[in-house]
Protein backbone atom coordinates (compact mmCIF):
# COMPACT_ATOMS: atom_id res chain seq x y z
CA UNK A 1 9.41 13.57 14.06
CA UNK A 2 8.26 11.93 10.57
CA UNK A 3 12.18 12.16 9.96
CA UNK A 4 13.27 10.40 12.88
CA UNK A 5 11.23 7.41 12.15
CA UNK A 6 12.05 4.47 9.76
CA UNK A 7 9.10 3.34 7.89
CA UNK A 8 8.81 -0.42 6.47
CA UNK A 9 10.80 -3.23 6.37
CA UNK A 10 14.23 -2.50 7.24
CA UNK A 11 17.37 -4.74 5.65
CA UNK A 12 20.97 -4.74 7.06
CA UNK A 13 23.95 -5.68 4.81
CA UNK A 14 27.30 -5.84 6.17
CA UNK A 15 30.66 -4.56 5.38
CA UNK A 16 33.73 -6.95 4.51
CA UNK A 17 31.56 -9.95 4.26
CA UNK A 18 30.95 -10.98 7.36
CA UNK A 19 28.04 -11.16 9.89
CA UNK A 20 29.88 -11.76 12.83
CA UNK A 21 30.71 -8.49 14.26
CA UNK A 22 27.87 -6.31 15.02
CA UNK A 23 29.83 -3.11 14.59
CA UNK A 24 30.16 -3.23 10.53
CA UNK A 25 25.84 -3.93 10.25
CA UNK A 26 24.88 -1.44 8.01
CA UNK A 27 21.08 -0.93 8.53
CA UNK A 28 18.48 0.11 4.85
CA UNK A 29 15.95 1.70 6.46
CA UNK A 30 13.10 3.72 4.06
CA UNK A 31 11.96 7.12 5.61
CA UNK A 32 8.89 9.13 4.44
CA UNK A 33 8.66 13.14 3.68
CA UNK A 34 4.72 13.90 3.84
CA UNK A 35 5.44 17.30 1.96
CA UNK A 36 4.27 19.24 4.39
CA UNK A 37 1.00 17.36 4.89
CA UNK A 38 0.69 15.43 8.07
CA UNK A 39 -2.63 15.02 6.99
CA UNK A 40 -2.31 13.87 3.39
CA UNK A 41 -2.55 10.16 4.03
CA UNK A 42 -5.96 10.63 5.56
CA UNK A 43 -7.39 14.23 3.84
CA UNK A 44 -8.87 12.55 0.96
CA UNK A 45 -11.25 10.15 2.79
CA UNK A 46 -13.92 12.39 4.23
CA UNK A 47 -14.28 11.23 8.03
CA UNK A 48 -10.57 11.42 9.45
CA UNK A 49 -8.96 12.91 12.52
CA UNK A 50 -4.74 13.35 13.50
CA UNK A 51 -4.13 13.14 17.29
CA UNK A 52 -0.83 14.27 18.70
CA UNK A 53 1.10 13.84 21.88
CA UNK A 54 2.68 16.59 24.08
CA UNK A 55 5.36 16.32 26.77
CA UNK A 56 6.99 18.17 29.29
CA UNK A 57 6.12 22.02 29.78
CA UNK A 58 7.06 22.70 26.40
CA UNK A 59 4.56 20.54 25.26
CA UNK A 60 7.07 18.82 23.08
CA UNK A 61 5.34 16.77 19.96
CA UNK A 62 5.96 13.27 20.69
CA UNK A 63 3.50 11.37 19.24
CA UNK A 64 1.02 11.28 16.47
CA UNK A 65 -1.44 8.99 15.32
CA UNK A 66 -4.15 9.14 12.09
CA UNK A 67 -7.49 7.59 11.40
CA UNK A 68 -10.10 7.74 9.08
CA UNK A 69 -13.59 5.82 8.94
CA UNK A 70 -15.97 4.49 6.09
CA UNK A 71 -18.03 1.79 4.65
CA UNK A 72 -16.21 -1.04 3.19
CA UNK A 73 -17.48 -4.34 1.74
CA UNK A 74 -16.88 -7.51 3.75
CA UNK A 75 -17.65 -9.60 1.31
CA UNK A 76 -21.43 -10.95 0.69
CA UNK A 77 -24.00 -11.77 2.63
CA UNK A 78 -24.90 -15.41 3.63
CA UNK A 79 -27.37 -15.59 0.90
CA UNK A 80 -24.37 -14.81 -1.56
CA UNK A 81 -26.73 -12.14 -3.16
CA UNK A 82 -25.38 -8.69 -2.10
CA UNK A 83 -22.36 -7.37 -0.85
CA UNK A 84 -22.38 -6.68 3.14
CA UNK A 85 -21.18 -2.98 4.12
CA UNK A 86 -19.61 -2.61 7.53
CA UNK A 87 -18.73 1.12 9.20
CA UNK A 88 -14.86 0.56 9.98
CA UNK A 89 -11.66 2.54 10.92
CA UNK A 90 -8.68 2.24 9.64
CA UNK A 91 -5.76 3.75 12.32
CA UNK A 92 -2.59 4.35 10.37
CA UNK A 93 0.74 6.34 10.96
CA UNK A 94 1.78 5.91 14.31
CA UNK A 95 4.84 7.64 15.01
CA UNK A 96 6.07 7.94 18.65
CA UNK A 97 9.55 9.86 19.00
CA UNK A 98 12.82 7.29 19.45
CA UNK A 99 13.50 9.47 22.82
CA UNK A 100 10.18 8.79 24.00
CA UNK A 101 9.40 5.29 23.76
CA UNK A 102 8.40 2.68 26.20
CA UNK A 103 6.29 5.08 27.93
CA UNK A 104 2.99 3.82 27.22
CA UNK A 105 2.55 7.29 24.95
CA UNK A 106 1.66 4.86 21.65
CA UNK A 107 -0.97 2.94 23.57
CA UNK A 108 -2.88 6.33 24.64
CA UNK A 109 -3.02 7.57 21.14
CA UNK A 110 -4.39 4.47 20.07
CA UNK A 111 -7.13 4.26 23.18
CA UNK A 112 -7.65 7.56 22.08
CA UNK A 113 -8.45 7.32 18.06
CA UNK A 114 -10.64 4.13 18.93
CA UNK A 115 -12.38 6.53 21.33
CA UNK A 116 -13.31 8.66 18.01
CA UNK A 117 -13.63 6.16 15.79
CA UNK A 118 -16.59 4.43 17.89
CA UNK A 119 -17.87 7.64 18.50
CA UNK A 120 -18.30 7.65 14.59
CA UNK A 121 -20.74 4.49 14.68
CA UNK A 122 -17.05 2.50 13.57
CA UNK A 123 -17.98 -1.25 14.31
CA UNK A 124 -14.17 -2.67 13.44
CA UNK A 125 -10.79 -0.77 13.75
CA UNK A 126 -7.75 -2.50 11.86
CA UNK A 127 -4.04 -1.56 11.38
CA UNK A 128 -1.57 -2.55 8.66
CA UNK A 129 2.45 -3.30 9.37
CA UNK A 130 4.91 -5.10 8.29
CA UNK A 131 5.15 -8.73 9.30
CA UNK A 132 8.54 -7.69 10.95
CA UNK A 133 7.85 -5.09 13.25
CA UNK A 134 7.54 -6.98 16.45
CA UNK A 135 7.18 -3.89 18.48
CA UNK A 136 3.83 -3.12 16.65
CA UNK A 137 2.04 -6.63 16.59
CA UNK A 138 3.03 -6.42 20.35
CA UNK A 139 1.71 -2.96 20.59
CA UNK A 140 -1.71 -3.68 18.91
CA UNK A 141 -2.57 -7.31 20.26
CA UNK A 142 -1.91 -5.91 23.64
CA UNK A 143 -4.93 -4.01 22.88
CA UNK A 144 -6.97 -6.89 21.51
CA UNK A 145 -6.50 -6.39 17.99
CA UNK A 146 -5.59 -10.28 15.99
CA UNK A 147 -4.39 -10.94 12.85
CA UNK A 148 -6.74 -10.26 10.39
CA UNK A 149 -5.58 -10.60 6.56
CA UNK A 150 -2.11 -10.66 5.33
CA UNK A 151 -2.03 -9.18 2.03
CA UNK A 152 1.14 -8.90 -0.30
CA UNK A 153 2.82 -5.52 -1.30
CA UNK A 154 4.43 -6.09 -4.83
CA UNK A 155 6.95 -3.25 -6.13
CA UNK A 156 8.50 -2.89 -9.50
CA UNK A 157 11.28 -0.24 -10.08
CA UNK A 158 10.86 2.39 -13.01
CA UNK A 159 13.56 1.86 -15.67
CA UNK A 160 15.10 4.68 -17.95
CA UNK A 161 13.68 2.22 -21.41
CA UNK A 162 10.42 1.92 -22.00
CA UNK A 163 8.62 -1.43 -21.42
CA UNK A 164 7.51 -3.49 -24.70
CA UNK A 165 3.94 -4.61 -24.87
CA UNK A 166 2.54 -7.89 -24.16
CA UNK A 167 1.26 -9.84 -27.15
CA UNK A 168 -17.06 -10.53 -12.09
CA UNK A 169 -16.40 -11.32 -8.11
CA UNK A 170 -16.64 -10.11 -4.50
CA UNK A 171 -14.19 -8.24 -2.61
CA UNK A 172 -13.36 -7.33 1.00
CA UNK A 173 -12.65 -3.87 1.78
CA UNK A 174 -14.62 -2.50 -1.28
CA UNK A 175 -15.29 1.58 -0.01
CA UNK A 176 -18.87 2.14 -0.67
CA UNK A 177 -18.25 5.84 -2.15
CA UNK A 178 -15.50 4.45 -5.05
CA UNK A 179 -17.51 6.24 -8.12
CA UNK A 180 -16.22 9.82 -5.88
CA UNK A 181 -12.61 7.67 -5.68
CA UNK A 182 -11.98 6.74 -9.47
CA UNK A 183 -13.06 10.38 -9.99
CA UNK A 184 -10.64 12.02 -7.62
CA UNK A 185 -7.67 13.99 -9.01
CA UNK A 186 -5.45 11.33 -7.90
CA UNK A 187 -6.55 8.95 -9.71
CA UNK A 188 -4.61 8.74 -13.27
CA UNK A 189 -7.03 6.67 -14.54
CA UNK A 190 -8.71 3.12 -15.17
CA UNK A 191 -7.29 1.35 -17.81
CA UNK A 192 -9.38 -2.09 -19.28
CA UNK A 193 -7.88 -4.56 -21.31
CA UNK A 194 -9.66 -7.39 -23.61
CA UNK A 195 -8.14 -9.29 -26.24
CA UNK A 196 -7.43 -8.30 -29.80
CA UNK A 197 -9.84 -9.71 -32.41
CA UNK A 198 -8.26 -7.81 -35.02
CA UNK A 199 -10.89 -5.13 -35.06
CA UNK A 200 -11.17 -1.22 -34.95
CA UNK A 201 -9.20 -0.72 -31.09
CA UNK A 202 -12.20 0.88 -29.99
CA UNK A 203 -13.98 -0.72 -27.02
CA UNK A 204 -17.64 0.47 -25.81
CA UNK A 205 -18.16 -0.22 -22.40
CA UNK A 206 -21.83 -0.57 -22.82
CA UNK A 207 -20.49 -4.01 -24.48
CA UNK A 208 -20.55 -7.11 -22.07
CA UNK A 209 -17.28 -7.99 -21.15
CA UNK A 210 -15.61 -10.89 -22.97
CA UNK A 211 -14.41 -14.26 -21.45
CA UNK A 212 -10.72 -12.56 -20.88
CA UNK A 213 -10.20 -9.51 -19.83
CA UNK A 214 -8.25 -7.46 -17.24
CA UNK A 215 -8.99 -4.08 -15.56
CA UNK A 216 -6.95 -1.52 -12.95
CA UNK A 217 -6.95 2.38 -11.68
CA UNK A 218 -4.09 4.24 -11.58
CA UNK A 219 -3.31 6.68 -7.94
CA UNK A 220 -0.37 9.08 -7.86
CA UNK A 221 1.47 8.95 -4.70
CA UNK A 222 3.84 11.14 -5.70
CA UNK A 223 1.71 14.11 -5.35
CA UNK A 224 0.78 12.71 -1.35
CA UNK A 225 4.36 11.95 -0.24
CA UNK A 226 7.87 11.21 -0.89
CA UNK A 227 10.30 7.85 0.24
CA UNK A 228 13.84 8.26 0.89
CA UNK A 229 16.23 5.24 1.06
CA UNK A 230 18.79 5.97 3.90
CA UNK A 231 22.03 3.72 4.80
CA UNK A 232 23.01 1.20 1.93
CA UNK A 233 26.42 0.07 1.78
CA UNK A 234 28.30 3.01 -1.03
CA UNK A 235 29.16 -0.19 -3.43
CA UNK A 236 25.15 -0.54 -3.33
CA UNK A 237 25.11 3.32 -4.51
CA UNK A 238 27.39 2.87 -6.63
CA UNK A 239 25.97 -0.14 -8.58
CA UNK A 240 22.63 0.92 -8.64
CA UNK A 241 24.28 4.66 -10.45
CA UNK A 242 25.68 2.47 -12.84
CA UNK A 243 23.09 0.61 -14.35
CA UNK A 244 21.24 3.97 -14.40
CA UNK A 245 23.91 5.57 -16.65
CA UNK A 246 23.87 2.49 -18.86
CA UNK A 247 20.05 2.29 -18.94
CA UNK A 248 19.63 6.12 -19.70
CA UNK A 249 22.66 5.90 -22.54
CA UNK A 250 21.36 3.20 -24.14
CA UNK A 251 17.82 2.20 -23.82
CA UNK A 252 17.40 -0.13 -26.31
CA UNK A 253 19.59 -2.42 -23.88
CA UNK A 254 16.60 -2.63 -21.81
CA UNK A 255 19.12 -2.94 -18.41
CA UNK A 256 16.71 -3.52 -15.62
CA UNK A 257 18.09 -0.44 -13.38
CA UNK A 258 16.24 1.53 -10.31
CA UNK A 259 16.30 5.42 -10.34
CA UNK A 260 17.74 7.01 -7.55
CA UNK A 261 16.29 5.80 -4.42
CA UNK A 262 18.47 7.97 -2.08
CA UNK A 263 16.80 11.30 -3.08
CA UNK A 264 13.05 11.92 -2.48
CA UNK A 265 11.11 9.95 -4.67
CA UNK A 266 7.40 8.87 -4.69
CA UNK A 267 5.44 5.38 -6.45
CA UNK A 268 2.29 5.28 -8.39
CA UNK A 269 -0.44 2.74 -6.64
CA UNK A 270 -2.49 0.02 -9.11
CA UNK A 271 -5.67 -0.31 -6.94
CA UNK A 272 -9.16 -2.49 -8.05
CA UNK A 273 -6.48 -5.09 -10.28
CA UNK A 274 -9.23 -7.72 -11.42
CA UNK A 275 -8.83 -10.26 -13.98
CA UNK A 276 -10.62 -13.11 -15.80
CA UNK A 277 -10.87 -15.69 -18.58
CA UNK A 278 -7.52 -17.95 -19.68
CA UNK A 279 -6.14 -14.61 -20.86
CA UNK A 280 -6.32 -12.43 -18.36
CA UNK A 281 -2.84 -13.00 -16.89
CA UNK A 282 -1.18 -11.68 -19.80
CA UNK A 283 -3.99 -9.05 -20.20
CA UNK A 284 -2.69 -7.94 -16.35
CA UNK A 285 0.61 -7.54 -17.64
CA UNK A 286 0.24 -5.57 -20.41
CA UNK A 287 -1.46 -3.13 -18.39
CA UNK A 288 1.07 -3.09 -15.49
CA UNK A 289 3.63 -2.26 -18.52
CA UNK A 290 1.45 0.27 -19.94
CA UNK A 291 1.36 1.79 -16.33
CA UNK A 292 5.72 1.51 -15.99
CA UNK A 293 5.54 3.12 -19.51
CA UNK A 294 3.38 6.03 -18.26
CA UNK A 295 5.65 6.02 -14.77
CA UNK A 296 9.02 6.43 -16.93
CA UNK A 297 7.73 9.84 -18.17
CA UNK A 298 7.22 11.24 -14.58
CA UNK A 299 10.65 11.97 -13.33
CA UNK A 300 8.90 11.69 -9.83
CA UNK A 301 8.21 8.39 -9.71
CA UNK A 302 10.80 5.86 -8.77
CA UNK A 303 8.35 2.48 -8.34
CA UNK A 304 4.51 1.24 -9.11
CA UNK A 305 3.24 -0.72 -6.20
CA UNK A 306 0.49 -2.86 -5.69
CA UNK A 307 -1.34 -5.05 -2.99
CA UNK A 308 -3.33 -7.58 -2.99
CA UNK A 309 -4.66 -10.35 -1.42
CA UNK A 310 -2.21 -13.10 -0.46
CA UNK A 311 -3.92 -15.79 -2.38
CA UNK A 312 -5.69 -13.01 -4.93
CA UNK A 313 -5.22 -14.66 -8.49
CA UNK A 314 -3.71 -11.56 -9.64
CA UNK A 315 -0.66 -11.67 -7.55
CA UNK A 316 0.70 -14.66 -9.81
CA UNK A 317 0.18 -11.70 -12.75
CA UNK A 318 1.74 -8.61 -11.76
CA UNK A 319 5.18 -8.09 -12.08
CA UNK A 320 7.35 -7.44 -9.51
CA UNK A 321 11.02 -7.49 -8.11
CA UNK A 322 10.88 -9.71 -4.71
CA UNK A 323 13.44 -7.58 -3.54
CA UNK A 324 11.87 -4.80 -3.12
CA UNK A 325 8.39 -6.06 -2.26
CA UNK A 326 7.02 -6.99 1.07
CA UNK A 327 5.44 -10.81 1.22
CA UNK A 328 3.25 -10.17 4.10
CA UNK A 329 1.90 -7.11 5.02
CA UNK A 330 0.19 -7.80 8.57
CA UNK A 331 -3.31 -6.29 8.94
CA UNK A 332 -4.80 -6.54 12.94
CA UNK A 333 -8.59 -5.94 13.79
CA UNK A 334 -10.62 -5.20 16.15
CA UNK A 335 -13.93 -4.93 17.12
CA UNK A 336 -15.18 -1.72 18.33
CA UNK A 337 -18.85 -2.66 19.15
CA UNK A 338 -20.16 -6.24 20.95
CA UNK A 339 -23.24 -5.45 20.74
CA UNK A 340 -24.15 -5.82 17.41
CA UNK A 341 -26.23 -8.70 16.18
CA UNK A 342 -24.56 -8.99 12.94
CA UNK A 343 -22.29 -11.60 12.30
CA UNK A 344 -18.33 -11.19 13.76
CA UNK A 345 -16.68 -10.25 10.71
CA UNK A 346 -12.97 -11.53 12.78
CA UNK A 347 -14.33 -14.52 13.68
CA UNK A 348 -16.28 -15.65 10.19
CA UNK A 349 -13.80 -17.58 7.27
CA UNK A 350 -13.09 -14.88 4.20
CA UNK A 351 -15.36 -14.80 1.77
CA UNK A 352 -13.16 -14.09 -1.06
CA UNK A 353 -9.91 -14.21 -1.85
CA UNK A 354 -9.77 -10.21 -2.88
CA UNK A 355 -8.97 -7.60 -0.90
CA UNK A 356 -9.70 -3.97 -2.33
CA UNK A 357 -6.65 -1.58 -0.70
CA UNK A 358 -7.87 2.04 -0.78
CA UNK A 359 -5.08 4.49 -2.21
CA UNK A 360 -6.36 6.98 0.02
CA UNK A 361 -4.52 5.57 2.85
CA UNK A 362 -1.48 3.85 1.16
C-alpha cells in the first residue's frame, strides 16, 4: 500500500510544450520504500503505536496510520527563565489505499490514534504536509486541527566532486530526552564550527563559545527508508544521466549534477542547525559542505535535507537547490485536553523563531 501512494509535493511537466491538453501531463510524483519497516519512522522514539484498517471479509489492509508521543519544548515560560515542556503527539504517515478513499476510513484512523495519544497524558496532537495537499488540510481541519507553524524543507543534491571548504536561544519542539537522541546510532554526529585564529585546530568544549560560531547533528535516513522518483519526462532522465557522467569523469569540473533519483535512494537529515555572531553564516556553510563531503562517500545517499523554521536565521545559511526543496511545509495542531490550566500553546504568539524537527520522525 506504501507503493501505491505518492508522498510529497508532486510536479507535472508536459510533453511537446504545451499545457493545453491534459492528455500529454506527465505527473513527478516521489514514492517511499520503508525497507521492510512500517514501523521505522516511529521505532526510535519510545512511546509510538501503528494502527491499520481492514475491509471486506478478507480483511483487506486499507489504511494505516503512525504516532508517537513525547515532551517537547514550547518555548519559555512567561518569566523567560526556563524552557516550558508540553506532552504532545505527533500523527504521521497516513496512507489510505487509492481504491478506498472517500470513505471516511482516514478520519477513523485519525479519531482513533488521538484516542491513544490522550490516553498517553498527550495534551497537543499535530501533523505535518505539504502546503499542497488540499485533501489533507481538508482532512485534518475537519477534525479541528489549524495551522500551526510552517516550517521550510531545504534539499541539496549530492554531487560526484567533492565540495571545497568555506574560508545561545530557545526553541520550539526541543524533545526533552535529546542527550539519548545525539547518542543514537543514527546519528553521524555533531559537528561545531568557530573561527580560525590561527591556532592548534583543537577545540575544548569546556571553552565558552566565541562570538561566531555554528553547530549541527548529522541523522542517516538512509538506513530508515528509501525515496524513489517516479514519472519525469525521459529528456529529464536523460539530462540529469548526463551531467552525472560528466561530474563522475571529471570532478575537478565541479558540474552541479544529482545522482540517480529514479532508483531507491535515501538523504541524510541536519537537525539542531544553530548559529551566532557576524560569522556564523559562513561557519553554517562550511559545515553543510563538510556534511555533502561526508554524503558523496555513501553511495546511498542521493540528498542532505534540512528544516527549519520559516523565519529561523539559519535558513538564509544553508544551501539549497529551490527546486527540490519544499517552501512551506504545513504543520496542523490540536489540542487534546481543555482542561488544562496552562496556557493554549495554539492560541499564544511563538516564542521563537526556531523550531527543533526531530529526525526520528522525518
Amino acid at each position: 500500500m506504501e507503493k501505491r501512494c505518492e508522498v510529497g509535493p508532486s510536479t507535472t511537466s508536459t510533453a511537446g510544450g504545451t499545457k493545453k491538453k491534459n492528455k500529454n501531463k506527465r505527473t513527478t510524483s516521489i514514492y517511499v520504500d520503508l525497507l521492510g519497516d512500517p514501523m521505522c519512522r516511529v521505532r526510535h522514539t519510545p512511546d509510538h503505536v501503528m494502527l491499520v484498517a481492514e475491509h471486506g471479509e478478507k480483511k483487506e489492509m486499507v489504511g494505516v496510520i503512525r504516532a508517537c508521543v513525547k515532551m517537547v519544548s514550547k518555548g519559555r515560560e512567561p518569566s523567560g527563565q526556563l524552557p516550558a515542556y508540553v506532552k504532545v503527539a505527533y500523527i504521521l504517515g497516513l496512507r489510505v489505499s487509492p481504491s478506498h478513499r472517500r470513505l471516511g476510513i482516514g478520519t477513523k484512523l485519525v479519531e482513533r490514534v488521538e484516542a491513544w495519544c490522550l490516553a498517553r497524558g498527550a495534551e497537543y496532537a499535530y501533523m505535518a504536509t505539504d502546503g499542497s495537499n488540499a485533501a489533507s488540510l481538508k482532512l485534518f481541519s475537519g477534525l479541528s486541527y489549524v495551522r500551526f507553524r510552517s516550517p521550510a524543507i531545504l534539499v541539496h543534491p549530492v554531487h560526484a566532486h567533492h565540495l571545497p571548504p568555506s574560508s545561545s536561544s530557545s526553541a520550539e519542539f526541543l524533545p526533552s530526552d535529546l542527550p539519548s537522541l545525539l547518542s543514537h546510532p543514527l546519528t553521524l554526529g555533531s559537528f561545531l564550527a568557530v573561527p580560525s585564529s590561527g591556532s592548534p585546530p583543537l577545540y575544548s568544549l569546556t571553552q565558552a563559545l566565541p562570538e561566531s560560531f555554528a553547530l549541527l547533528s548529522l541523522w542517516d535516513c538512509t538506513r530508515v527508508f528509501h525515496l524513489r522518483v517516479a514519472g519525469a519526462p525521459a529528456t529529464a532522465r536523460a539530462a540529469l544521466a548526463l551531467l552525472r557522467f560528466l561530474d563522475e569523469r571529471a570532478p575537478w569540473i565541479r558540474i552541479p549534477s544529482v545522482r540517480d533519483l529514479f532508483r531507491p535512494f535515501g538523504v541524510y537529515f541536519m537537525y539542531g542547525l544553530r548559529m551566532a555572531g557576524p560569522e556564523g553564516p559562513r561557519l553554517l556553510r562550511a559545515l553543510c559542505r563538510l556534511v555533502h563531503n561526508l554524503a558523496v562517500a555513501d553511495e546511498a545517499c542521493a540528498a542532505v535535507v534540512a528544516e527549519v523554521g520559516r523565519h529561523d536565521p539559519v535558513r538564509t545559511a544553508v544551501p539549497h537547490w529551490r527546486r527540490f526543496s519544499w517552501d512551506e511545509d504545513v504543520w496542523c495542531m490540536k489540542r487534546l485536553k481543555a482542561d488544562t490550566k496552562d496556557d493554549d500553546w495554539i492560541a499564544s504568539p511563538p516564542s521563537t523563531d526556531v523550531i527543533f524537527v526531530d529526525p526520528r520522525e522525518f
